[in-house]
N, C-alpha and C. Protein backbone atom coordinates (compact mmCIF):
# COMPACT_ATOMS: atom_id res chain seq x y z
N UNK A 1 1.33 5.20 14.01
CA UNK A 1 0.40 4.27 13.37
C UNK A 1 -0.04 3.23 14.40
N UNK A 2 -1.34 3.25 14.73
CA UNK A 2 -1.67 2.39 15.73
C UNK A 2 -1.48 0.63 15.19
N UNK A 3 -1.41 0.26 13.83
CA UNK A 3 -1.68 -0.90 13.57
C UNK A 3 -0.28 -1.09 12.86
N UNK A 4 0.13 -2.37 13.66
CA UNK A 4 1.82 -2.67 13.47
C UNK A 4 1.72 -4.20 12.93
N UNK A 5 2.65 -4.14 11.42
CA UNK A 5 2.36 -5.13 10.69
C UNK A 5 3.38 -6.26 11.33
N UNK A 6 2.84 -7.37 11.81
CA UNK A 6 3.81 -8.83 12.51
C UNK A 6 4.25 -9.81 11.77
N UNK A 7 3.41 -9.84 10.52
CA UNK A 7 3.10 -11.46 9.98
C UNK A 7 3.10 -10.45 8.17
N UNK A 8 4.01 -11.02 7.48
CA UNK A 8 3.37 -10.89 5.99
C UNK A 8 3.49 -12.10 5.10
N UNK A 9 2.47 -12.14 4.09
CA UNK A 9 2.35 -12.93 3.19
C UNK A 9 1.80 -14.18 4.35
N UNK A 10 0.79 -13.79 5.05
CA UNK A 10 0.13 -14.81 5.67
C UNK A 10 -0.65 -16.01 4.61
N UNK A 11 -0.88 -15.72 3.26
CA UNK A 11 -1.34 -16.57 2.36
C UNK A 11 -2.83 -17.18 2.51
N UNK A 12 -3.43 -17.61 1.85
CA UNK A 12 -5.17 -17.91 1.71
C UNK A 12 -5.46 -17.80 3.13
N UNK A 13 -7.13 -17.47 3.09
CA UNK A 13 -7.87 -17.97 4.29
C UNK A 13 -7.83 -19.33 4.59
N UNK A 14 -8.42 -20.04 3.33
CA UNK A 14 -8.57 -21.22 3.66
C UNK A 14 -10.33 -21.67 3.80
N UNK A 15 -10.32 -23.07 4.20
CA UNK A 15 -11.87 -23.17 4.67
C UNK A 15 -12.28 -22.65 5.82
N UNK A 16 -13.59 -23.23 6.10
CA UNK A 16 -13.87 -22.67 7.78
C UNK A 16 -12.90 -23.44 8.82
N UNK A 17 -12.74 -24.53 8.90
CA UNK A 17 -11.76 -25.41 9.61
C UNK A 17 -10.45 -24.69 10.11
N UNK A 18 -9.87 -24.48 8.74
CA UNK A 18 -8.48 -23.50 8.82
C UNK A 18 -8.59 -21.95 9.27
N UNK A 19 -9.36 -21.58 8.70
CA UNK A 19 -9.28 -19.93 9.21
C UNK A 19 -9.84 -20.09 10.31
N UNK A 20 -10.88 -21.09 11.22
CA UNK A 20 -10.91 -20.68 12.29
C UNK A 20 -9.27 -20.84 13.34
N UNK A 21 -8.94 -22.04 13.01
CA UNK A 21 -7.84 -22.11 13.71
C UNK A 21 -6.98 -21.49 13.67
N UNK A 22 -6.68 -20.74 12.68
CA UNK A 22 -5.55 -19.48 12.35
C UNK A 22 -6.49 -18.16 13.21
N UNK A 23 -7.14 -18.09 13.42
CA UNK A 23 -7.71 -17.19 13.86
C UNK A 23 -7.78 -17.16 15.65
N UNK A 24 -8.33 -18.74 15.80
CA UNK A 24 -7.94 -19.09 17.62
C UNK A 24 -6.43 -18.95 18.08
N UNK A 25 -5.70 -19.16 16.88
CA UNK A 25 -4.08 -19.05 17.34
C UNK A 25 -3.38 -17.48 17.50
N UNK A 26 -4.11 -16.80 16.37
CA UNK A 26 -3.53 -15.40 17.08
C UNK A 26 -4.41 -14.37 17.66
N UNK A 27 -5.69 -15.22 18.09
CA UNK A 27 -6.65 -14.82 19.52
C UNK A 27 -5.41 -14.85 20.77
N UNK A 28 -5.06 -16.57 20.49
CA UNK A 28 -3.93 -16.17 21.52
C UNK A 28 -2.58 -15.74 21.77
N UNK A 29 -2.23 -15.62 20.49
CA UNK A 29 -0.50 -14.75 20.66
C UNK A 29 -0.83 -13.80 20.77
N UNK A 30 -2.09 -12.85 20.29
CA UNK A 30 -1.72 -11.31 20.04
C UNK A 30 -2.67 -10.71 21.29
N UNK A 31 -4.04 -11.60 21.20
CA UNK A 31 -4.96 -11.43 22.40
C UNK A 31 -6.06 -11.08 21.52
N UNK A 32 -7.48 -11.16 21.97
CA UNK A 32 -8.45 -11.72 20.90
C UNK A 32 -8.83 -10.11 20.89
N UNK A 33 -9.08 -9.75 19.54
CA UNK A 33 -9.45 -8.32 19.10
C UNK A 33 -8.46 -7.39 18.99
N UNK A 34 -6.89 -7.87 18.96
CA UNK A 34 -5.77 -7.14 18.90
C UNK A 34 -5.26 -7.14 17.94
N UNK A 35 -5.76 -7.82 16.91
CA UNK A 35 -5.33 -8.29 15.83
C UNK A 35 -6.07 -7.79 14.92
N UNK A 36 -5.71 -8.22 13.14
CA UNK A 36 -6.71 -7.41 12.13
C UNK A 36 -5.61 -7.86 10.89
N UNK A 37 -6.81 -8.63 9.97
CA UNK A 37 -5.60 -9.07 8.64
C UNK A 37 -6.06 -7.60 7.42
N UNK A 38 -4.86 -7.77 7.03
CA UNK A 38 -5.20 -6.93 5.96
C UNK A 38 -3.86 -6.58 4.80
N UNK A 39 -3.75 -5.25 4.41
CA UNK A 39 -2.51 -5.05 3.34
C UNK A 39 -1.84 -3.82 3.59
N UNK A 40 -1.12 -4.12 3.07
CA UNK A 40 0.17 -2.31 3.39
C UNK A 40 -0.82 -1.73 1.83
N UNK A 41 -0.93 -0.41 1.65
CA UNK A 41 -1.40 -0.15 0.32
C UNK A 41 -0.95 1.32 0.69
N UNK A 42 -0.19 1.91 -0.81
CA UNK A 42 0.09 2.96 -0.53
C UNK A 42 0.99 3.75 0.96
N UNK A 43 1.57 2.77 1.04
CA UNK A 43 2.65 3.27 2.40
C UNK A 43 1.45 2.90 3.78
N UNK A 44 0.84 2.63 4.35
CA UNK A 44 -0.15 2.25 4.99
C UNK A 44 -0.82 0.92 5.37
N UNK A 45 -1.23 0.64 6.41
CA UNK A 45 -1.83 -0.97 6.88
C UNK A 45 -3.32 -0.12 6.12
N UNK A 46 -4.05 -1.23 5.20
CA UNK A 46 -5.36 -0.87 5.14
C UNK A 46 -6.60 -2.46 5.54
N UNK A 47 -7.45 -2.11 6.73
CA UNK A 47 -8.02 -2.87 6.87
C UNK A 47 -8.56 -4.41 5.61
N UNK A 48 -8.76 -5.27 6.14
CA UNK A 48 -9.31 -6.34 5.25
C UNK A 48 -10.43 -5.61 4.68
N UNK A 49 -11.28 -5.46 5.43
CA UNK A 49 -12.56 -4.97 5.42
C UNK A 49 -12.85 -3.60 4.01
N UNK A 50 -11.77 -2.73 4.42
CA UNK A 50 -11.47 -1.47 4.22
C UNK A 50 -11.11 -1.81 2.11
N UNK A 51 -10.01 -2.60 2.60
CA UNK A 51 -9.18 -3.06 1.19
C UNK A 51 -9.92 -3.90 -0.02
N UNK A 52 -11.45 -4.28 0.46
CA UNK A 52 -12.54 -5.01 0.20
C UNK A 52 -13.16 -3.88 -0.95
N UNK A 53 -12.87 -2.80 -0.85
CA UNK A 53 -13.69 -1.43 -1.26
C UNK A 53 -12.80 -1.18 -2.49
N UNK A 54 -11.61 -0.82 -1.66
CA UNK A 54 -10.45 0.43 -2.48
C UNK A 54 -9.74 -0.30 -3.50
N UNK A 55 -9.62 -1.64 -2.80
CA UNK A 55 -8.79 -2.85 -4.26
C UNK A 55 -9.33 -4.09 -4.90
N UNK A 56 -10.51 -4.83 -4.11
CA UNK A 56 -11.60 -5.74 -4.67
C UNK A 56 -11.92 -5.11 -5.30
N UNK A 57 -13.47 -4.03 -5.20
CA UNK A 57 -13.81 -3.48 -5.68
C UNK A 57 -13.66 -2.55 -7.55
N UNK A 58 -12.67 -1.93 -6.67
CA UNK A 58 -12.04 -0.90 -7.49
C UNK A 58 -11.41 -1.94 -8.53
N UNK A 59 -10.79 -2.74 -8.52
CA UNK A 59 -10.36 -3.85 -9.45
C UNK A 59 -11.58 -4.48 -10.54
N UNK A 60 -12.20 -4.36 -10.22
CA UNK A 60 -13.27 -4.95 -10.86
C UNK A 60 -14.16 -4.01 -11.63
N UNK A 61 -14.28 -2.55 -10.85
CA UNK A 61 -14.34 -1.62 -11.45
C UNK A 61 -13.52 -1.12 -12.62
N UNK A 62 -12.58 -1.02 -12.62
CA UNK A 62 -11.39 -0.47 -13.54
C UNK A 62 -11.91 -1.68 -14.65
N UNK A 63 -11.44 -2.91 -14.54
CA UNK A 63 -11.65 -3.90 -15.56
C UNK A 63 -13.00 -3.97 -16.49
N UNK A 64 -14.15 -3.56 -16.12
CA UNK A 64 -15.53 -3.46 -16.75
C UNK A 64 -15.36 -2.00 -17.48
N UNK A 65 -14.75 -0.99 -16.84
CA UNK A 65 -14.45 0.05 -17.38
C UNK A 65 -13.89 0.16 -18.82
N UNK A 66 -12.39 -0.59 -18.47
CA UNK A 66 -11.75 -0.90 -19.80
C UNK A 66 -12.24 -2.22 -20.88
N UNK A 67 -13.28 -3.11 -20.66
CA UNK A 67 -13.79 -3.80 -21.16
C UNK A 67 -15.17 -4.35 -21.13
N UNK A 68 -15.85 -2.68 -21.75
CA UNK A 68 -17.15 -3.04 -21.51
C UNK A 68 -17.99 -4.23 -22.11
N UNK A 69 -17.16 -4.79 -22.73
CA UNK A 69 -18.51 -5.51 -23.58
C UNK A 69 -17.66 -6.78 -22.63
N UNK A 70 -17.30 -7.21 -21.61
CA UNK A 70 -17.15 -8.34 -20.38
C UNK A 70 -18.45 -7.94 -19.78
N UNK A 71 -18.86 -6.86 -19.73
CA UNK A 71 -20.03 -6.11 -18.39
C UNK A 71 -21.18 -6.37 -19.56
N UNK A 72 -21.47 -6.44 -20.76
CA UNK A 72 -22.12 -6.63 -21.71
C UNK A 72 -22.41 -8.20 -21.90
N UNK A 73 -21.66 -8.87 -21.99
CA UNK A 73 -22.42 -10.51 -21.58
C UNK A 73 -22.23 -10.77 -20.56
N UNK A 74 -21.71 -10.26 -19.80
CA UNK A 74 -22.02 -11.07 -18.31
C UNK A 74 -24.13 -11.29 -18.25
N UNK A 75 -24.57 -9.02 -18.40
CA UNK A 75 -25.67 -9.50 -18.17
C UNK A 75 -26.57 -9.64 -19.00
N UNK A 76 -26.38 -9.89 -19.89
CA UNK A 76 -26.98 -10.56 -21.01
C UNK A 76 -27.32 -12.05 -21.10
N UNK A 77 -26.00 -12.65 -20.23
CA UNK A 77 -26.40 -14.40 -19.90
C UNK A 77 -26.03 -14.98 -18.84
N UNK A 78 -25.95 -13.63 -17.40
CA UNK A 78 -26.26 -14.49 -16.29
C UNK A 78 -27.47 -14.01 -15.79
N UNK A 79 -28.23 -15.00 -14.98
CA UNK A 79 -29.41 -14.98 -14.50
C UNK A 79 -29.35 -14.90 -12.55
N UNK A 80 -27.92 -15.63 -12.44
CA UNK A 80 -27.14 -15.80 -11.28
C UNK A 80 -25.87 -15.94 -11.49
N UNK A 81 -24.60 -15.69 -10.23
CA UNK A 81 -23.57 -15.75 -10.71
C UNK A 81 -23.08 -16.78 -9.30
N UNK A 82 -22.37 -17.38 -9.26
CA UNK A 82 -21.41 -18.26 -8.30
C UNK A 82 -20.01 -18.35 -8.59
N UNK A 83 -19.60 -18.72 -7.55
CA UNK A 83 -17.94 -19.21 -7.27
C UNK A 83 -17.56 -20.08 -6.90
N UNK A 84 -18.02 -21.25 -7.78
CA UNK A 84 -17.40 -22.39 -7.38
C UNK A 84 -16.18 -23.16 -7.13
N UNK A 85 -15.28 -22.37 -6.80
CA UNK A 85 -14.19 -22.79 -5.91
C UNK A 85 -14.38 -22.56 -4.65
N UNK A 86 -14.95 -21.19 -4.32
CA UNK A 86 -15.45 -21.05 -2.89
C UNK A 86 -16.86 -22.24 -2.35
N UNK A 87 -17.61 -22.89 -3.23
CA UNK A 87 -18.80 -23.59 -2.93
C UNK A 87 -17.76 -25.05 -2.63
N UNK A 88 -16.91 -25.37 -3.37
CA UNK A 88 -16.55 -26.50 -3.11
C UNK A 88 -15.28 -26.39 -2.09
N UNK A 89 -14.49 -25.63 -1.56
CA UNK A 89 -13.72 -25.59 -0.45
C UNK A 89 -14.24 -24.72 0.70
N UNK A 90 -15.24 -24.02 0.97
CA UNK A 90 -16.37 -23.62 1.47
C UNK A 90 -14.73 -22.29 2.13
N UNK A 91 -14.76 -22.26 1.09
CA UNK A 91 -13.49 -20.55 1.35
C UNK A 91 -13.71 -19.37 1.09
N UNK A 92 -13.68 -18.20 1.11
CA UNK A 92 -14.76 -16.96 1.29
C UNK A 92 -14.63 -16.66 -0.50
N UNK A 93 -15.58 -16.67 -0.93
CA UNK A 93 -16.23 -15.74 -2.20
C UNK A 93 -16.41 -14.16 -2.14
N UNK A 94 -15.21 -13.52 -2.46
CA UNK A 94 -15.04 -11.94 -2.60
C UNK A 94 -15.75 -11.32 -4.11
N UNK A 95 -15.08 -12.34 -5.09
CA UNK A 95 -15.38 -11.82 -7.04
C UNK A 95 -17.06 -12.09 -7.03
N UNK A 96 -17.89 -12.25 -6.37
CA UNK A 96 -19.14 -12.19 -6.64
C UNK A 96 -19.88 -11.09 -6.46
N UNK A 97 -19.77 -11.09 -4.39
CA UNK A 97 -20.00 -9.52 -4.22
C UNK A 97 -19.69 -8.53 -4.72
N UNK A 98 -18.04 -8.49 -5.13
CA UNK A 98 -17.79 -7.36 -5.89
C UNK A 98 -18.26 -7.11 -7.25
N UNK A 99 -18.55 -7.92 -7.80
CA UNK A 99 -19.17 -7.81 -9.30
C UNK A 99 -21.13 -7.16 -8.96
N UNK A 100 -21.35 -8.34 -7.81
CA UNK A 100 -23.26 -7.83 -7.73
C UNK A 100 -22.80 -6.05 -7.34
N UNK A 101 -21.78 -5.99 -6.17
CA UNK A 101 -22.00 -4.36 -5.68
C UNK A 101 -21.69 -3.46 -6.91
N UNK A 102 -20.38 -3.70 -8.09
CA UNK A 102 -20.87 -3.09 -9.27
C UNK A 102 -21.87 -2.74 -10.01
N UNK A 103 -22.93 -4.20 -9.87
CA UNK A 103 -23.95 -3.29 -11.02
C UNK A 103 -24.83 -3.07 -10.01
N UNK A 104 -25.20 -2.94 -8.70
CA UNK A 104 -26.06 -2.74 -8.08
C UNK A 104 -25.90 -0.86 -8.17
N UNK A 105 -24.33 -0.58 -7.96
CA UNK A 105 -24.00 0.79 -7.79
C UNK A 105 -24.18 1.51 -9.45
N UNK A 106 -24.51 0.54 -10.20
CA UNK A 106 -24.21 1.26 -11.60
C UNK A 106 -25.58 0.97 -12.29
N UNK A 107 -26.30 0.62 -11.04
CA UNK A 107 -28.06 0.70 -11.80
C UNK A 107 -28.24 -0.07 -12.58
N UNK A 108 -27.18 -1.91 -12.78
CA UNK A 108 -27.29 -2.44 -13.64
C UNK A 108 -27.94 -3.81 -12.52
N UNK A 109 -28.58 -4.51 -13.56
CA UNK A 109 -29.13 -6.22 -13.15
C UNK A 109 -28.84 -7.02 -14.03
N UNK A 110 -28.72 -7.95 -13.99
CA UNK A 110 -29.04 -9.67 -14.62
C UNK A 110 -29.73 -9.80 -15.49
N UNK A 111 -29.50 -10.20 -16.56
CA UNK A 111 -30.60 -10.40 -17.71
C UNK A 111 -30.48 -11.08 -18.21
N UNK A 112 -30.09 -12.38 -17.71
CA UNK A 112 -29.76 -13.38 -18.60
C UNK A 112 -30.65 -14.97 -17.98
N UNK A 113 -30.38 -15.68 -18.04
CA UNK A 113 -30.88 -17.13 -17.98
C UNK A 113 -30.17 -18.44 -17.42
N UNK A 114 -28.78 -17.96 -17.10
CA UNK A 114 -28.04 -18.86 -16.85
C UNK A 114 -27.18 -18.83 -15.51
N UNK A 115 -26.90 -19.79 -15.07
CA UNK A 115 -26.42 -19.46 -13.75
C UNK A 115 -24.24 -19.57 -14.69
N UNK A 116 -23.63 -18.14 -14.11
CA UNK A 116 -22.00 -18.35 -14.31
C UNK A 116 -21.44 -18.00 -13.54
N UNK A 117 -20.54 -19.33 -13.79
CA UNK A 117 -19.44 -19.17 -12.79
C UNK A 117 -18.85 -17.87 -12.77
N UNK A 118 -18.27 -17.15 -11.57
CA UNK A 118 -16.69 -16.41 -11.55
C UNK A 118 -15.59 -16.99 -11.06
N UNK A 119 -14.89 -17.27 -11.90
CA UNK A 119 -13.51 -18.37 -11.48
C UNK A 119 -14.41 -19.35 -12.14
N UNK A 120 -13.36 -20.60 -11.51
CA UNK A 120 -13.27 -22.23 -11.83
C UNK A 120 -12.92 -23.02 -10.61
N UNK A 121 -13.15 -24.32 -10.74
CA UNK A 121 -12.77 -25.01 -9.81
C UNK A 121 -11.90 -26.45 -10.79
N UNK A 122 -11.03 -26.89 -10.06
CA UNK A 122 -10.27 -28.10 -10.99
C UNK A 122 -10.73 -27.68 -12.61
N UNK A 123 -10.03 -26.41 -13.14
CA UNK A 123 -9.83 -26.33 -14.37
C UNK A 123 -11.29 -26.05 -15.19
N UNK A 124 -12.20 -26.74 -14.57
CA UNK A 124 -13.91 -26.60 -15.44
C UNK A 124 -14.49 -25.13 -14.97
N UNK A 125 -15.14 -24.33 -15.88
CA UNK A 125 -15.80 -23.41 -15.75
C UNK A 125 -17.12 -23.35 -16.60
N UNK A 126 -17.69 -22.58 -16.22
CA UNK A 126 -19.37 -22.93 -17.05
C UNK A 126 -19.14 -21.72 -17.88
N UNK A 127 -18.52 -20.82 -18.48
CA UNK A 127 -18.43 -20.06 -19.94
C UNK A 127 -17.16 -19.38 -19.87
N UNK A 128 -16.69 -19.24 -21.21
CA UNK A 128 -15.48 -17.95 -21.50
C UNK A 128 -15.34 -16.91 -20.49
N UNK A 129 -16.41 -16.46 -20.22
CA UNK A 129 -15.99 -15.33 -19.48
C UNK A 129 -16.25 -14.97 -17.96
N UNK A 130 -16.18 -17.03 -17.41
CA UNK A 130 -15.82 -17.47 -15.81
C UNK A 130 -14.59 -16.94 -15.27
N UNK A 131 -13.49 -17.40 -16.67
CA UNK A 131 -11.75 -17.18 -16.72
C UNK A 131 -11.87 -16.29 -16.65
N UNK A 132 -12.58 -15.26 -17.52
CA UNK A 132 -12.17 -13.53 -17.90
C UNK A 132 -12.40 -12.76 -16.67
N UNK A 133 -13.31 -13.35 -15.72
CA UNK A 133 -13.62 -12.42 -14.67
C UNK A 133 -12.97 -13.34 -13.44
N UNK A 134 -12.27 -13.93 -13.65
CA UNK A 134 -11.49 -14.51 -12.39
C UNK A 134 -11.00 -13.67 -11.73
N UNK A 135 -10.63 -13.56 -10.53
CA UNK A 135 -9.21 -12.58 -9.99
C UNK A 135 -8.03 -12.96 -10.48
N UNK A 136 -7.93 -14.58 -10.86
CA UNK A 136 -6.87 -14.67 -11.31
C UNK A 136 -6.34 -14.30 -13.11
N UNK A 137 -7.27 -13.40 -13.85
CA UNK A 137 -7.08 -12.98 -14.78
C UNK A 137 -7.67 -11.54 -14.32
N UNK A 138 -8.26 -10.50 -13.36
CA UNK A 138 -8.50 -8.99 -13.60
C UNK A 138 -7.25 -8.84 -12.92
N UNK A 139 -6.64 -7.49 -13.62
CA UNK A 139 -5.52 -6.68 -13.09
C UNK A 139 -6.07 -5.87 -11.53
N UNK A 140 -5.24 -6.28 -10.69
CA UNK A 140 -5.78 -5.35 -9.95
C UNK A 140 -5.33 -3.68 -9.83
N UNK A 141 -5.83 -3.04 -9.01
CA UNK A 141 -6.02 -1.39 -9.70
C UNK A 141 -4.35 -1.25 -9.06
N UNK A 142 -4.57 -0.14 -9.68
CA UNK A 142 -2.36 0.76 -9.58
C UNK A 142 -1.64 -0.17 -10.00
N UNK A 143 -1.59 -1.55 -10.45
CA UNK A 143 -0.84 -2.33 -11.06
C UNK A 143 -0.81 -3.03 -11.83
N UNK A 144 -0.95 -2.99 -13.55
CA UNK A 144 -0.94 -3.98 -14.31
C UNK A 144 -0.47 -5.11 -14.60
N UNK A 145 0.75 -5.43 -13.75
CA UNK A 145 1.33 -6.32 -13.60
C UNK A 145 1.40 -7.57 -13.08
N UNK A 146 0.50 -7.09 -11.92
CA UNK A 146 -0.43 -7.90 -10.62
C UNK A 146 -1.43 -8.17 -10.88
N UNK A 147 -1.70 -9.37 -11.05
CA UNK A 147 -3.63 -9.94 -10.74
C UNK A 147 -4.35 -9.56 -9.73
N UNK A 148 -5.43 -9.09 -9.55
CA UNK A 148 -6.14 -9.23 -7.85
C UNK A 148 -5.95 -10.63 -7.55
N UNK A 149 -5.87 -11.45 -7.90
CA UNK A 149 -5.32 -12.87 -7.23
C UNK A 149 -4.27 -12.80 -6.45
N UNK A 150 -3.34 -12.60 -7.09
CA UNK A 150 -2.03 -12.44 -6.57
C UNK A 150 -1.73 -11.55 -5.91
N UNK A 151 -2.37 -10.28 -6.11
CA UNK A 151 -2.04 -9.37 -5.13
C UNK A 151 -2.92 -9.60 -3.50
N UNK A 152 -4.07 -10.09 -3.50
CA UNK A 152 -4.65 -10.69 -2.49
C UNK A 152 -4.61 -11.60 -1.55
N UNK A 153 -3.68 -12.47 -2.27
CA UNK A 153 -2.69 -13.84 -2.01
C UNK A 153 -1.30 -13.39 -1.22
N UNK A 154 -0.52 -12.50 -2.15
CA UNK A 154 0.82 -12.31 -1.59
C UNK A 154 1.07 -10.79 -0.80
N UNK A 155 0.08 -10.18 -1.21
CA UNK A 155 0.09 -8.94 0.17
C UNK A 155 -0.63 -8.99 0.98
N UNK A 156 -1.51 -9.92 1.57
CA UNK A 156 -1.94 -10.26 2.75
C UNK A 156 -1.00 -10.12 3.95
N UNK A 157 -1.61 -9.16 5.27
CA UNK A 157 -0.53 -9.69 6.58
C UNK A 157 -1.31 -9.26 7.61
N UNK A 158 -0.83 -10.01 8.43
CA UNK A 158 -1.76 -9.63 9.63
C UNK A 158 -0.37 -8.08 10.68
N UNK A 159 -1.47 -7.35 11.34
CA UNK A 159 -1.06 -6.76 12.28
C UNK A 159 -1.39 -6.44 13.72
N UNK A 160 -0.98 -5.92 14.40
CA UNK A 160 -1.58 -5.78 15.77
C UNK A 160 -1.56 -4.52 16.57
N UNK A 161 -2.77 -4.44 16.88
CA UNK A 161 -3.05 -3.13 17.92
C UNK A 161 -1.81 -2.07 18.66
N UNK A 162 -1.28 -1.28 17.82
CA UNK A 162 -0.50 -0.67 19.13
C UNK A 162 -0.82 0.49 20.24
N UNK A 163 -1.11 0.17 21.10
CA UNK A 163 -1.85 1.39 22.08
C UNK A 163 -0.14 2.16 21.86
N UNK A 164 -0.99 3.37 21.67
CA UNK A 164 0.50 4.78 21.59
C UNK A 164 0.91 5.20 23.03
């Protein structure tokens, strides 16, 4: 396995401030491009990038699946969607893209009038079903047990390049 896990439960990105500096720091322990955050999944390191697809994604998928009528007002009364926890700690917004690349892939649009949140920020959300589509309320996929929050949060790790 070329990619050897060093660091687990590295925990949030953070803002731009922080993730850059977490990022200049193991530019220099590991050497810049030797590195790569991501998750063990299924016995395996799977890219950030990669894990963006198979467990963002797919999480969000599964959940509209089993609760269509969430996928039923979403576009019925959003017109736009945001993440205002990511707007106000300027920290990366994943539950948006993954929701637009759902209905983009499922031939669905917006039909609504209102701009909603996904997630919350300090407890306020702009409708019922900000919470419902949080990560910190969809199961993420192979585990009912696990939130995509939490699983995004606590299986995070970084690894590093091993030339064989």
């Amino acid at each position: 396995m070329p990619w050897k896990v060093v660091e687990r439960k590295i925990g949030r990105a953070g803002g731009v401030k922080q993730r850059t500096a977490r990022q200049r720091e193991w530019d220099r322990k590991y050497g810049e491009g030797q590195w790569a955050v991501g998750y063990v999944f299924g016995g395996a390191f799977v890219l950030q990038e990669e894990a963006l697809e198979s467990i963002y994604y797919r999480s969000y998928e599964e959940h509209f699946a089993a609760h269509p009528e969430d996928l039923k007002e979403l576009i019925g009364l959003a017109r736009r969607l945001r993440n205002p926890h990511a707007e106000a700690t300027t920290g990366v917004d994943l539950q948006v893209p993954a929701i637009m690349t759902y209905l983009e892939r499922h031939g669905l649009r917006l039909q609504g009038n209102e701009v909603v949140d996904i997630g919350s920020w300090k407890g306020q959300a702009s409708h019922p079903i900000s919470v419902r589509l949080s990560p910190l309320h969809i199961k993420v996929t192979g585990d009912p047990k696990m939130t995509l929050e939490q699983f995004w949060q606590e299986k995070k790790c970084l690894a590093v390049w091993q030339d064989e």
